[in-house]
C-alpha atoms as a PDB file:
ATOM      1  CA  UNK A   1       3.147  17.199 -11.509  1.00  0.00           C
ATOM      2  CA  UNK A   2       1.452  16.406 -14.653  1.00  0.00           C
ATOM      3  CA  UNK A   3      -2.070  14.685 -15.416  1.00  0.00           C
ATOM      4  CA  UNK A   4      -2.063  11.106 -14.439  1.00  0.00           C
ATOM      5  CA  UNK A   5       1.060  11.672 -12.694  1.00  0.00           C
ATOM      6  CA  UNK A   6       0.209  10.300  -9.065  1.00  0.00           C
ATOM      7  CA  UNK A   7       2.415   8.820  -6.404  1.00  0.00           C
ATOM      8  CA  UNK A   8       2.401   5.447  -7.944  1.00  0.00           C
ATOM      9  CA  UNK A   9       5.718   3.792  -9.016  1.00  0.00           C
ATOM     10  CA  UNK A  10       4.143   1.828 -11.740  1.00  0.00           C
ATOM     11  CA  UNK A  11       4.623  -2.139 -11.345  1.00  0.00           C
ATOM     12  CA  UNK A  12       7.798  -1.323  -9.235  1.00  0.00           C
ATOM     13  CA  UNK A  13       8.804  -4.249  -7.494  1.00  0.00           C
ATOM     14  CA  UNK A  14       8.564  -4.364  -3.783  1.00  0.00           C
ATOM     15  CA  UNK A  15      11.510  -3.833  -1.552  1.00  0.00           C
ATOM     16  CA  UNK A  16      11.588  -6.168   2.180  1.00  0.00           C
ATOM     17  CA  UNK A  17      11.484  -2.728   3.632  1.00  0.00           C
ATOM     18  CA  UNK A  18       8.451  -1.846   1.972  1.00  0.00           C
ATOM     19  CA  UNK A  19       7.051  -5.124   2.726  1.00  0.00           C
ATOM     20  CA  UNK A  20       8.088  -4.759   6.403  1.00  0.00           C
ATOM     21  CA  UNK A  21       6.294  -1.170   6.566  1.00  0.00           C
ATOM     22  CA  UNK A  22       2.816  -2.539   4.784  1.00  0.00           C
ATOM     23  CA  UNK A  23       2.737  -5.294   7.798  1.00  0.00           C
ATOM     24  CA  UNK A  24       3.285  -2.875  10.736  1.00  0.00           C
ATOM     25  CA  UNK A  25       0.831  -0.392   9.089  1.00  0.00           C
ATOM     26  CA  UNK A  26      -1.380  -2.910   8.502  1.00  0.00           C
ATOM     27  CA  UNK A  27      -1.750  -4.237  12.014  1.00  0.00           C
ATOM     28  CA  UNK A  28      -2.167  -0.600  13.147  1.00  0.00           C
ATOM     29  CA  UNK A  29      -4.952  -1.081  11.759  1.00  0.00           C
ATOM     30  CA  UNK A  30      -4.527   1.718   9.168  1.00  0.00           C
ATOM     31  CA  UNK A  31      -6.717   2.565   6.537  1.00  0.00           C
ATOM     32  CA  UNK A  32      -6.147   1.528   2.446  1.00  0.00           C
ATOM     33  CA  UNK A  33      -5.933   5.227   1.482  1.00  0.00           C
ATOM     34  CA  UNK A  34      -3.389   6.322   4.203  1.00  0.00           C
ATOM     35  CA  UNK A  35      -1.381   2.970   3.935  1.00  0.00           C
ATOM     36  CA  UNK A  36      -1.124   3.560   0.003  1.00  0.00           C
ATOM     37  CA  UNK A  37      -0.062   7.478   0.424  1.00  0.00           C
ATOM     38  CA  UNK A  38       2.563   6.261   3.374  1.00  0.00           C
ATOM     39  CA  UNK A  39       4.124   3.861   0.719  1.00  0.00           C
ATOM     40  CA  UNK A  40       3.613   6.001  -2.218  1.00  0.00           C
ATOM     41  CA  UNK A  41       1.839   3.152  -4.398  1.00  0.00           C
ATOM     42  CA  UNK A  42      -1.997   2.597  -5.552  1.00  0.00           C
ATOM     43  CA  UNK A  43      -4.772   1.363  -3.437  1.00  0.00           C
ATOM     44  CA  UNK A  44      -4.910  -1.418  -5.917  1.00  0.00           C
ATOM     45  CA  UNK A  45      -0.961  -2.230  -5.526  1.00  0.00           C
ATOM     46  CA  UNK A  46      -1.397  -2.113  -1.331  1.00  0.00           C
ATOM     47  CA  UNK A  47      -4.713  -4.935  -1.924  1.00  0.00           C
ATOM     48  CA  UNK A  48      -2.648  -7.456  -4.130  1.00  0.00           C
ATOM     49  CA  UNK A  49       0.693  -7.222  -1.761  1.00  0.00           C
ATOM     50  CA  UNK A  50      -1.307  -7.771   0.821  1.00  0.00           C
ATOM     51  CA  UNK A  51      -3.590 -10.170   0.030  1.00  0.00           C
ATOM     52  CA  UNK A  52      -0.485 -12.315  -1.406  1.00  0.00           C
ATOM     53  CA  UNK A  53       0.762 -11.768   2.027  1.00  0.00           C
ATOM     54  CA  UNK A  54      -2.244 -12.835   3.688  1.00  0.00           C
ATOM     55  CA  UNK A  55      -2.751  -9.244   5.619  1.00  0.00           C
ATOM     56  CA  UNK A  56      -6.051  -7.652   6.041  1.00  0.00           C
ATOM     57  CA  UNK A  57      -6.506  -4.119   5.722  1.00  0.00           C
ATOM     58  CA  UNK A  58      -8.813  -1.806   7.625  1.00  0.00           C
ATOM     59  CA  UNK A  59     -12.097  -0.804   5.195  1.00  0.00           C
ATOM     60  CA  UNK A  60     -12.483   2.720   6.160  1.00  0.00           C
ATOM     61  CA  UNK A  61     -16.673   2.915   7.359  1.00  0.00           C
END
């Protein structure tokens, strides 16, 4: 994988199964980080789907 390359599918749209899988992990209480690696998008995408879906996600202490 090359620099800068990460897991992120850059502004990829989301698909109702990806939406589905953000909710249940979500109310697992799962962290940001693991949620975002699960789903293969950034931290940042995970906050704004989220937050436009009204979830809350776990702050890891």
């Amino acid at each position: 994988m090359a620099k800068g390359e990460g897991f992120e599918r850059h502004r990829q749209p989301w698909t109702a199964d990806e939406i589905q899988k953000l909710h249940q992990l979500a109310r697992k209480g799962m962290a940001m980080k693991a949620i975002a690696k699960a789903l293969t998008r950034s931290e940042e995408s995970i906050k704004d789907r989220a937050k436009a879906d009204g979830l809350t996600i776990a702050k890891l202490r």
